[in-house]
Protein backbone atom coordinates (compact mmCIF):
# COMPACT_ATOMS: atom_id res chain seq x y z
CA UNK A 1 7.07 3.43 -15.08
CA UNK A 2 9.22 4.92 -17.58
CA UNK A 3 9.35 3.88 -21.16
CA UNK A 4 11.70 4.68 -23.95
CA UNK A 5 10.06 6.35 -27.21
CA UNK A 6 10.59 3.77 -30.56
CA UNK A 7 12.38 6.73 -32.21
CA UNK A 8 14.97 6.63 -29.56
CA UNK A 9 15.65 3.32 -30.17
CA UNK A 10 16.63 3.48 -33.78
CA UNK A 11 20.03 3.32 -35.47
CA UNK A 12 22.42 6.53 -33.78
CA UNK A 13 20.26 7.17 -31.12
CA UNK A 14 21.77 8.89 -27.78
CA UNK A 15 19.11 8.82 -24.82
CA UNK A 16 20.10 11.08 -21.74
CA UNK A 17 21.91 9.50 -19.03
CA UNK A 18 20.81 10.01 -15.21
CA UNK A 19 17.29 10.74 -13.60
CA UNK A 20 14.17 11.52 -15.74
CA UNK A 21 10.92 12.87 -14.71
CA UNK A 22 9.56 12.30 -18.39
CA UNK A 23 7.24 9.05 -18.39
CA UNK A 24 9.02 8.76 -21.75
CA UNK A 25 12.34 9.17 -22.66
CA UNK A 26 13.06 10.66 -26.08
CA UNK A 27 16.60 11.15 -27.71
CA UNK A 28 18.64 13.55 -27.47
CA UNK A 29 20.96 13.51 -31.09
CA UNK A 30 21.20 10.77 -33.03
CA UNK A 31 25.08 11.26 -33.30
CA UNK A 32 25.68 14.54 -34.90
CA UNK A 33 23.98 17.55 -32.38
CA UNK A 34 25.65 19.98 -34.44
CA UNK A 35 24.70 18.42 -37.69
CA UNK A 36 21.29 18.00 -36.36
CA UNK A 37 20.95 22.02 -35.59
CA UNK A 38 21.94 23.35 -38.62
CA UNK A 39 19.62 20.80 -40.45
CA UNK A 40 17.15 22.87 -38.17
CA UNK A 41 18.31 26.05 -39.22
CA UNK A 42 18.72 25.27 -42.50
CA UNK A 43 16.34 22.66 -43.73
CA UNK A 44 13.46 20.53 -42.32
CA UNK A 45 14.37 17.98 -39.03
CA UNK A 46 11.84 16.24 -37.31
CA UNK A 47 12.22 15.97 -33.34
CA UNK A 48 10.75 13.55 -31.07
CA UNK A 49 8.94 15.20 -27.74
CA UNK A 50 7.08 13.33 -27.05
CA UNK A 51 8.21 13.27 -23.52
CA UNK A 52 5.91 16.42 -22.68
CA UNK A 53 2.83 15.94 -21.03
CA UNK A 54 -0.38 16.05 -23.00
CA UNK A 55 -4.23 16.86 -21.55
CA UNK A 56 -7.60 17.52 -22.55
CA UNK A 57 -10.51 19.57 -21.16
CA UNK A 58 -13.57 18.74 -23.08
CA UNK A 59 -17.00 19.83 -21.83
CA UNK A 60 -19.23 22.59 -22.74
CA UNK A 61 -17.81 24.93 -20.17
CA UNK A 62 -14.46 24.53 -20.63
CA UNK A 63 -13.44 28.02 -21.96
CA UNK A 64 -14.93 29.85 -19.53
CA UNK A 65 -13.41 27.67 -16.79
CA UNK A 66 -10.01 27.76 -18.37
CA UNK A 67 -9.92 31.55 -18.84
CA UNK A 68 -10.67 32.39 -15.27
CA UNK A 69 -7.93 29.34 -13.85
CA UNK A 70 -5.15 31.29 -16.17
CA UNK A 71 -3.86 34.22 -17.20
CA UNK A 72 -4.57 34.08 -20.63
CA UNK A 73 -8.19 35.41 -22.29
CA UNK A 74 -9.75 31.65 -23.18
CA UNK A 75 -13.66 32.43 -23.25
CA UNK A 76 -13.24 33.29 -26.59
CA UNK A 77 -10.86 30.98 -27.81
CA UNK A 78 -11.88 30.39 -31.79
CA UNK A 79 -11.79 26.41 -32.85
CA UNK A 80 -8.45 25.90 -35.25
CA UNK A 81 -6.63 28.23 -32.92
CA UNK A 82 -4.20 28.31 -29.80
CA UNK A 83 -2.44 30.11 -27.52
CA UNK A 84 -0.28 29.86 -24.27
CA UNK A 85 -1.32 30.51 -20.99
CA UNK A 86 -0.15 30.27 -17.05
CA UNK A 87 -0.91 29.46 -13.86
CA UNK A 88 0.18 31.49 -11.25
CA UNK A 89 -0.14 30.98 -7.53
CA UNK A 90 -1.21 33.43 -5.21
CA UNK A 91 1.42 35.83 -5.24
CA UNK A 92 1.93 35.56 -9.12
CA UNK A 93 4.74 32.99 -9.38
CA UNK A 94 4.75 30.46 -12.09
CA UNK A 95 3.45 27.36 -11.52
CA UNK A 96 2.91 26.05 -14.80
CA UNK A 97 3.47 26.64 -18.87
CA UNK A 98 1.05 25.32 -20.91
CA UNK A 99 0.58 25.28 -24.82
CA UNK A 100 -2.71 25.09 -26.03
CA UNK A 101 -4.85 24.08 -28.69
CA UNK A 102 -8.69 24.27 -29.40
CA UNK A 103 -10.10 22.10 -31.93
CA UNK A 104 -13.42 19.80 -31.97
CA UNK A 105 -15.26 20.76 -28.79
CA UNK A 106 -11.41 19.79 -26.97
CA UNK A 107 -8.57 22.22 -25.38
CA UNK A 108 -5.49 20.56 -25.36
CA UNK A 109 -2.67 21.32 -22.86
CA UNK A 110 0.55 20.01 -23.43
CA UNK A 111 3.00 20.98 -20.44
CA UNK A 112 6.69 20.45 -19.01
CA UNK A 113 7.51 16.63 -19.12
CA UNK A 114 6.35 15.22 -15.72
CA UNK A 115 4.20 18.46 -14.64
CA UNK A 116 0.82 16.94 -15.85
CA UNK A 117 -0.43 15.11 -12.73
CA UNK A 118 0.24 18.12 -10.24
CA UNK A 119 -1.62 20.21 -12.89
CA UNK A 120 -4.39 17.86 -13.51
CA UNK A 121 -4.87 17.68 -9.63
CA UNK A 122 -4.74 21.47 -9.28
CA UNK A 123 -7.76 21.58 -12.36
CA UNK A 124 -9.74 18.63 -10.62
CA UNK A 125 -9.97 20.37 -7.36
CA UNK A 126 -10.98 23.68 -9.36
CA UNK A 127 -14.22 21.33 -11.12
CA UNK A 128 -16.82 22.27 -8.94
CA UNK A 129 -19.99 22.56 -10.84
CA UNK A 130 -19.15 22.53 -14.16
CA UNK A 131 -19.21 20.56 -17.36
CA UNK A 132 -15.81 19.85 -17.98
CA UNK A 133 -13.49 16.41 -17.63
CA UNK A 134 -10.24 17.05 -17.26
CA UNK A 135 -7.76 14.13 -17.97
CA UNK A 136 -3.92 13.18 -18.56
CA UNK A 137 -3.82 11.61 -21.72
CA UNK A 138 0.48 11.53 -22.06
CA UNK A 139 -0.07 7.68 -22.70
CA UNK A 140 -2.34 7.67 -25.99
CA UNK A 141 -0.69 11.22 -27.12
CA UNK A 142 2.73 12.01 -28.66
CA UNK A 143 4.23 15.19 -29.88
CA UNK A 144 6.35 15.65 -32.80
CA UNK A 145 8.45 18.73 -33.64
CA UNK A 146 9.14 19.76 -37.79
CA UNK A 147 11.21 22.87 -37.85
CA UNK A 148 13.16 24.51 -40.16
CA UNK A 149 12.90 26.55 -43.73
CA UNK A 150 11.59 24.14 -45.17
CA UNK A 151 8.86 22.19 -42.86
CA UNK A 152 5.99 23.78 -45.10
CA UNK A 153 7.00 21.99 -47.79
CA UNK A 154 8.17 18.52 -46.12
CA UNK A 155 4.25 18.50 -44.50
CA UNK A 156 2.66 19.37 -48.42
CA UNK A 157 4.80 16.28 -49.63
CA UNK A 158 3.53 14.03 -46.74
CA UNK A 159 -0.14 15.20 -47.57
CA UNK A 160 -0.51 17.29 -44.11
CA UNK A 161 -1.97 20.93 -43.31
CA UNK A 162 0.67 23.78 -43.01
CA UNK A 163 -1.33 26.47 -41.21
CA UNK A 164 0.09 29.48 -41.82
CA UNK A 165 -1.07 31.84 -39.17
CA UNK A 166 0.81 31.23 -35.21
CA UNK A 167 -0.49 29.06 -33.35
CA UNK A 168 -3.35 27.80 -36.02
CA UNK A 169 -4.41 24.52 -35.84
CA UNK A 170 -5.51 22.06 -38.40
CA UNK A 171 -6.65 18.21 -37.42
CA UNK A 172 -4.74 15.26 -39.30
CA UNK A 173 -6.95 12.53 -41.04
CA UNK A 174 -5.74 10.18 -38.62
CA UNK A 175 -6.44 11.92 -35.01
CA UNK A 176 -4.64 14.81 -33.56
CA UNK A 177 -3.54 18.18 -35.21
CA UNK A 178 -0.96 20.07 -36.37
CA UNK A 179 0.08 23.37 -34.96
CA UNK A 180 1.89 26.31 -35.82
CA UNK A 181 3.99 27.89 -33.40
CA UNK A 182 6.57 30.63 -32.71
CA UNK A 183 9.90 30.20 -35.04
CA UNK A 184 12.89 28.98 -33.49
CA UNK A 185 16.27 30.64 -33.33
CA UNK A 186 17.41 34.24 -34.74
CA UNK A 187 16.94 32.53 -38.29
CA UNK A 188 13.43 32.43 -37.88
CA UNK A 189 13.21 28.52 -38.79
CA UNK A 190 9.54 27.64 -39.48
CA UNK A 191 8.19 25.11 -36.92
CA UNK A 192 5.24 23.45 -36.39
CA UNK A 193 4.45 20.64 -33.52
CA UNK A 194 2.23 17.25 -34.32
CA UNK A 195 0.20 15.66 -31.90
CA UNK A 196 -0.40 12.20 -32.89
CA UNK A 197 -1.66 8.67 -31.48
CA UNK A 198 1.24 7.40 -29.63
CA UNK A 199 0.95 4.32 -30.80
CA UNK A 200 1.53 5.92 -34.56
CA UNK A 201 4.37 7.62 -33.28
CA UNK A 202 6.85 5.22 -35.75
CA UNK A 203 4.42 5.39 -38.79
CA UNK A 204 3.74 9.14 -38.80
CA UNK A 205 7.68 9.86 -38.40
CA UNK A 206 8.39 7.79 -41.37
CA UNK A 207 5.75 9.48 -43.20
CA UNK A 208 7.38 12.52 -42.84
CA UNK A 209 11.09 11.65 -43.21
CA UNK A 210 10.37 10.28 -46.39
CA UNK A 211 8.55 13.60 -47.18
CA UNK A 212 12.17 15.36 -47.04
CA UNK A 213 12.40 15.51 -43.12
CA UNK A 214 16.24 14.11 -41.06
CA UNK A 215 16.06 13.49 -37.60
CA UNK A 216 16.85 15.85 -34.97
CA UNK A 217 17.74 14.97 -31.46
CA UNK A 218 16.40 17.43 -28.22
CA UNK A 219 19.35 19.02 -28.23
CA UNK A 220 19.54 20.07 -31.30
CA UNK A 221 15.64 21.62 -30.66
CA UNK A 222 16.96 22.69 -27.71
CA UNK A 223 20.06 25.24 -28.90
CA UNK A 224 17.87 27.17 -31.41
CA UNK A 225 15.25 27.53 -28.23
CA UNK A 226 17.98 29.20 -26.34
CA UNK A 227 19.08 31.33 -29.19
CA UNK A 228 15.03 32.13 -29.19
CA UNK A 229 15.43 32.99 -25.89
CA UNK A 230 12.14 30.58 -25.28
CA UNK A 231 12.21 30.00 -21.84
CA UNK A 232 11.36 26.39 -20.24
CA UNK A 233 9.08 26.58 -16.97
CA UNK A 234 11.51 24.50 -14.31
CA UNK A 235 14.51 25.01 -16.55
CA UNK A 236 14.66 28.98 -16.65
CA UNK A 237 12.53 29.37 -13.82
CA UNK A 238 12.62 29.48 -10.27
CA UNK A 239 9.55 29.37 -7.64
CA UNK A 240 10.32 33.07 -7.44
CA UNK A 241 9.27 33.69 -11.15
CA UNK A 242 6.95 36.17 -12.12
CA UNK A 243 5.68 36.13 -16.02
CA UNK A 244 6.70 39.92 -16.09
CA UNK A 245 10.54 38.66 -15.86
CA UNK A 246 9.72 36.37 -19.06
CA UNK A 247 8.85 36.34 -22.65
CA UNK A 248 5.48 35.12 -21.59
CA UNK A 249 4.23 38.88 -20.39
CA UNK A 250 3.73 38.81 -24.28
CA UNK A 251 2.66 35.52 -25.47
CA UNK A 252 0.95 33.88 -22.05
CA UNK A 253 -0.49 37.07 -20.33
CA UNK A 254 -3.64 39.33 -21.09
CA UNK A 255 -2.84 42.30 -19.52
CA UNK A 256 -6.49 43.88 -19.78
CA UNK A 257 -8.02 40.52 -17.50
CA UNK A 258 -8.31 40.71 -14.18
CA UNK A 259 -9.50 38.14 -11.92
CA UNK A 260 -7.65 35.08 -11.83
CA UNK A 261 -4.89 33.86 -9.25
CA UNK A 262 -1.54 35.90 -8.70
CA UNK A 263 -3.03 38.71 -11.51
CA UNK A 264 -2.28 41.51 -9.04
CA UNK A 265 1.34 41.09 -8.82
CA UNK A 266 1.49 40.95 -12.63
CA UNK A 267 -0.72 44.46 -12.78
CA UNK A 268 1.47 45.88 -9.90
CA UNK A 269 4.95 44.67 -11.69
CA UNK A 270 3.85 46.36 -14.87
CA UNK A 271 2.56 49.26 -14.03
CA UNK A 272 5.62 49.89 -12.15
CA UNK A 273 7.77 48.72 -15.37
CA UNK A 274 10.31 47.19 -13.04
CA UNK A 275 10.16 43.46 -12.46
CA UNK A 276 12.98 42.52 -10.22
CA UNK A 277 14.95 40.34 -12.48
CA UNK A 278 15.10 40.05 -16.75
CA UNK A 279 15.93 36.90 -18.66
CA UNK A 280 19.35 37.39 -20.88
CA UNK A 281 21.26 35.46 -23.31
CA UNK A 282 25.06 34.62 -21.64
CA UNK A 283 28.28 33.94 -23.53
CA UNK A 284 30.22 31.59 -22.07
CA UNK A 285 33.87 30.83 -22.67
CA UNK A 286 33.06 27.29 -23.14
CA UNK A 287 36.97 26.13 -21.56
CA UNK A 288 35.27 23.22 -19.35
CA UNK A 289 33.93 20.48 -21.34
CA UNK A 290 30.68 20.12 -19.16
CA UNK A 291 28.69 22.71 -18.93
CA UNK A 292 26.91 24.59 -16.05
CA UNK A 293 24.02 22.74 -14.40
CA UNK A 294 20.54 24.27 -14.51
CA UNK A 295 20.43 26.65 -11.22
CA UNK A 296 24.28 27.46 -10.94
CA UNK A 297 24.86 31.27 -10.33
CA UNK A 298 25.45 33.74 -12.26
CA UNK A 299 28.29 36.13 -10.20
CA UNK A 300 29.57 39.38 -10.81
CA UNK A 301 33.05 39.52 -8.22
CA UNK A 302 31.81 37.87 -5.52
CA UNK A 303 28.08 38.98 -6.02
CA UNK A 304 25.43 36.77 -7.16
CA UNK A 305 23.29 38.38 -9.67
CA UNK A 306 21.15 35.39 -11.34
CA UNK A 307 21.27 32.09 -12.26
CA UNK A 308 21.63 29.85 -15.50
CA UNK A 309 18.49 27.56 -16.50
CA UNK A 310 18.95 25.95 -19.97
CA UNK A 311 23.04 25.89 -20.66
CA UNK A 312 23.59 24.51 -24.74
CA UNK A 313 26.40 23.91 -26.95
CA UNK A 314 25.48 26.13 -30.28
CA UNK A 315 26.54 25.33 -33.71
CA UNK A 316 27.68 29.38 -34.06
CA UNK A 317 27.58 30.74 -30.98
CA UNK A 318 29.14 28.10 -28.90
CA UNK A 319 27.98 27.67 -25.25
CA UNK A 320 25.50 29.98 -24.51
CA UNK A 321 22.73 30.02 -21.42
CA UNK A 322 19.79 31.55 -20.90
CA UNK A 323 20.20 33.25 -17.45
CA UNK A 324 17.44 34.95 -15.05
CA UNK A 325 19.46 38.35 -13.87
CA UNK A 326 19.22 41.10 -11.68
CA UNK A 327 17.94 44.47 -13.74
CA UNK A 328 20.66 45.95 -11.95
CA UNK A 329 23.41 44.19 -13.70
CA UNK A 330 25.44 46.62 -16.47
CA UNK A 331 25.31 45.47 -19.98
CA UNK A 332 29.41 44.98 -19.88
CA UNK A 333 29.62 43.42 -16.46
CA UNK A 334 32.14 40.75 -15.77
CA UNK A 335 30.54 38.06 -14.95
CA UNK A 336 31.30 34.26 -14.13
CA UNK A 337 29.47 30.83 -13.95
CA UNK A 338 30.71 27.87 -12.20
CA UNK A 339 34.64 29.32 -12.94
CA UNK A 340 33.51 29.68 -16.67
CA UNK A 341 33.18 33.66 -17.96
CA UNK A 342 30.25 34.93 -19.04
CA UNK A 343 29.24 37.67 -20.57
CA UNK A 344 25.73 39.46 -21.59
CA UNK A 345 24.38 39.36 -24.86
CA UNK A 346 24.38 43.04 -26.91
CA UNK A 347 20.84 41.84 -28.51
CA UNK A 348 19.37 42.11 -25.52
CA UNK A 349 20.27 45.95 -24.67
CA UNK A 350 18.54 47.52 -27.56
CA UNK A 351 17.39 50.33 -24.47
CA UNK A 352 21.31 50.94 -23.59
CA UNK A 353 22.97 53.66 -25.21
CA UNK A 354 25.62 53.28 -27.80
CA UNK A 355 28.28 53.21 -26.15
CA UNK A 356 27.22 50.38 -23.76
CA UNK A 357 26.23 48.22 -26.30
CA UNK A 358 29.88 48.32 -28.00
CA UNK A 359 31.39 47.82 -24.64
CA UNK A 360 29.11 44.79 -24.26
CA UNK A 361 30.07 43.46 -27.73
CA UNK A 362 33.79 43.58 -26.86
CA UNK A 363 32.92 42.22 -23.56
CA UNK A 364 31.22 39.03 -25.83
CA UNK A 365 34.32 39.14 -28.01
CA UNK A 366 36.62 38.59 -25.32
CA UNK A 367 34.77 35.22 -23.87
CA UNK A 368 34.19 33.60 -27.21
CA UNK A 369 37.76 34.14 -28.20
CA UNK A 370 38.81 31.65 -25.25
CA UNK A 371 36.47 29.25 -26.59
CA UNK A 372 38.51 29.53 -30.29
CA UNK A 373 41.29 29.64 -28.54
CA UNK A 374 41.18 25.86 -26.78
């Protein structure tokens, strides 16, 4: 059964029409998504996911058992810290993202809204032996997003920890923690997520919008993760996926562990240095007034080259997607998704020469002035 979060039932709220797979629908904007991104950028907005899924792993073995399920180094994991870490399946595809946190003698996973059962299954069948309980605990467990410039001071005012190292972790007086986390957009806005009771949810939001924080819809959190280029698993993924194509090589992979599921595609990918596709920032011209489904592909003539996963409306750069494409694919390439043009971003060809980055920065030029041009 799904429920709607009490934050997306307050005054302005938008909730996403269609299908969910989120146990717990969240809003999207609450009337403004522009508004509500550059009060991300530039200030302190709060955000409401509390649609992810959230589980534990107490028990004394958990580290151990976690570390050799993943492909992040866990047997070590300090108390007050976190990391992220991935499952692969056999053959080194992604099969799940998950954001961690050890505090109190507990690892906390929270995952891709509506990905915690098939993970929880996957861990309980993995048991064995050992002292560890595994459990889905979305129902009793929100998670809040404050990001911006000024979230430090919006969590001082509301009497909270503001860890200042990524992804430290400090409990709240109530239950839960608060965690520090990568900053979001090319600003660098400051962000740190909550994990509260869910049935504080209400109290602890008010507690921190009268500390300084506005209220942010998804979308809004959304835009400056694509600017990031923070890619969502089942958004900006595929069941072809390999980390190496991803962001998460760096911040979900330990490339000197061995032994865990699909970790010899990931040392045979990266020794080679040539994973089959790369994740890039596209320009769109933004003409149509809906935007490219996640999945549509990315075309150069008549040849597909990629696809789009998360496609966002951005308060500076208009519509931009984050696209999985081909290595082969030149920096200035024409390129087209569902009849809109596209074009790579120069930030991500810092390796091309000179020359190829200009001609990719005209290339940009061209499709944003058709979106100024409507």
């Amino acid at each position: 059964m799904t429920t709607t979060s009490p934050l997306a039932q307050r005054p302005g709220a938008v909730v996403a029409e269609g299908a969910t797979v989120a146990a717990h629908r969240v809003a999207v904007h609450y009337g403004d998504p522009l508004r509500e991104q550059r009060l991300l950028a530039e200030g302190a907005g709060l955000v409401d996911r509390s649609d992810r899924d959230v589980l534990t792993v107490p028990g004394v073995d958990r580290l151990t058992w976690l570390h050799s399920l993943t492909s992040q180094h866990l047997e070590r994991l300090a108390d007050g810290t976190g990391t992220e870490a991935l499952v692969l399946s056999p053959h080194g595809h992604v099969e799940h993202h998950l954001v961690l946190a050890e505090l109190g003698g507990t690892t906390w996973a929270d995952v891709e809204p509506g990905t915690g059962a098939e993970l929880l299954t996957f861990l309980q069948r993995m048991v064995f032996m050992l002292r560890v309980e595994p459990a889905l605990v979305t129902d009793a467990w929100a998670l809040l997003s404050l990001v911006g410039p000024r979230a430090p001071e919006v969590l001082a005012a509301a009497g909270l920890p503001a860890p200042e190292d990524a992804y430290a972790v400090a409990a709240l007086p109530d239950g839960g923690w608060v965690r520090r986390v990568p900053s979001l957009g090319d600003g660098g806005a400051t962000a740190f997520d909550l994990l509260v009771p869910r049935d504080a949810l209400a109290g602890r939001a008010d507690a921190l919008t009268a500390a300084g924080a506005g209220s942010a819809g998804l979308d809004a959190y959304e835009a400056l993760r694509v600017e990031a280029r923070r890619p969502r698993h089942g958004v900006d993924t595929d069941h072809r996926t390999i980390p190496n194509e991803l962001e998460w090589l760096r911040t979900a992979v330990h490339l000197e562990k061995g032994c865990y599921r699909g970790q010899e595609t990931v040392a045979r990918v990266h020794n080679l240095g040539r994973p089959p596709r790369r994740l890039a920032l596209l320009h769109l011209d933004g003409v149509s007034e809906d935007l490219p489904a996640p999945g549509t592909p990315v075309l150069s003539g008549t040849r597909e080259v990629g696809r789009v996963g998360s496609v966002v409306r951005h308060h500076e750069l208009g519509a931009v997607a984050l696209a999985l494409v081909k290595r082969s694919v030149a920096a200035d390439a024409d390129l087209a998704v569902g009849g809109s043009r596209a074009a790579l971003d120069p930030d991500d060809l810092a390796e091309e020469a000179d020359d190829t980055r200009t001609a990719a920065r005209d290339r940009v030029r061209a499709v944003r002035s058709a979106t100024i041009g409507r």
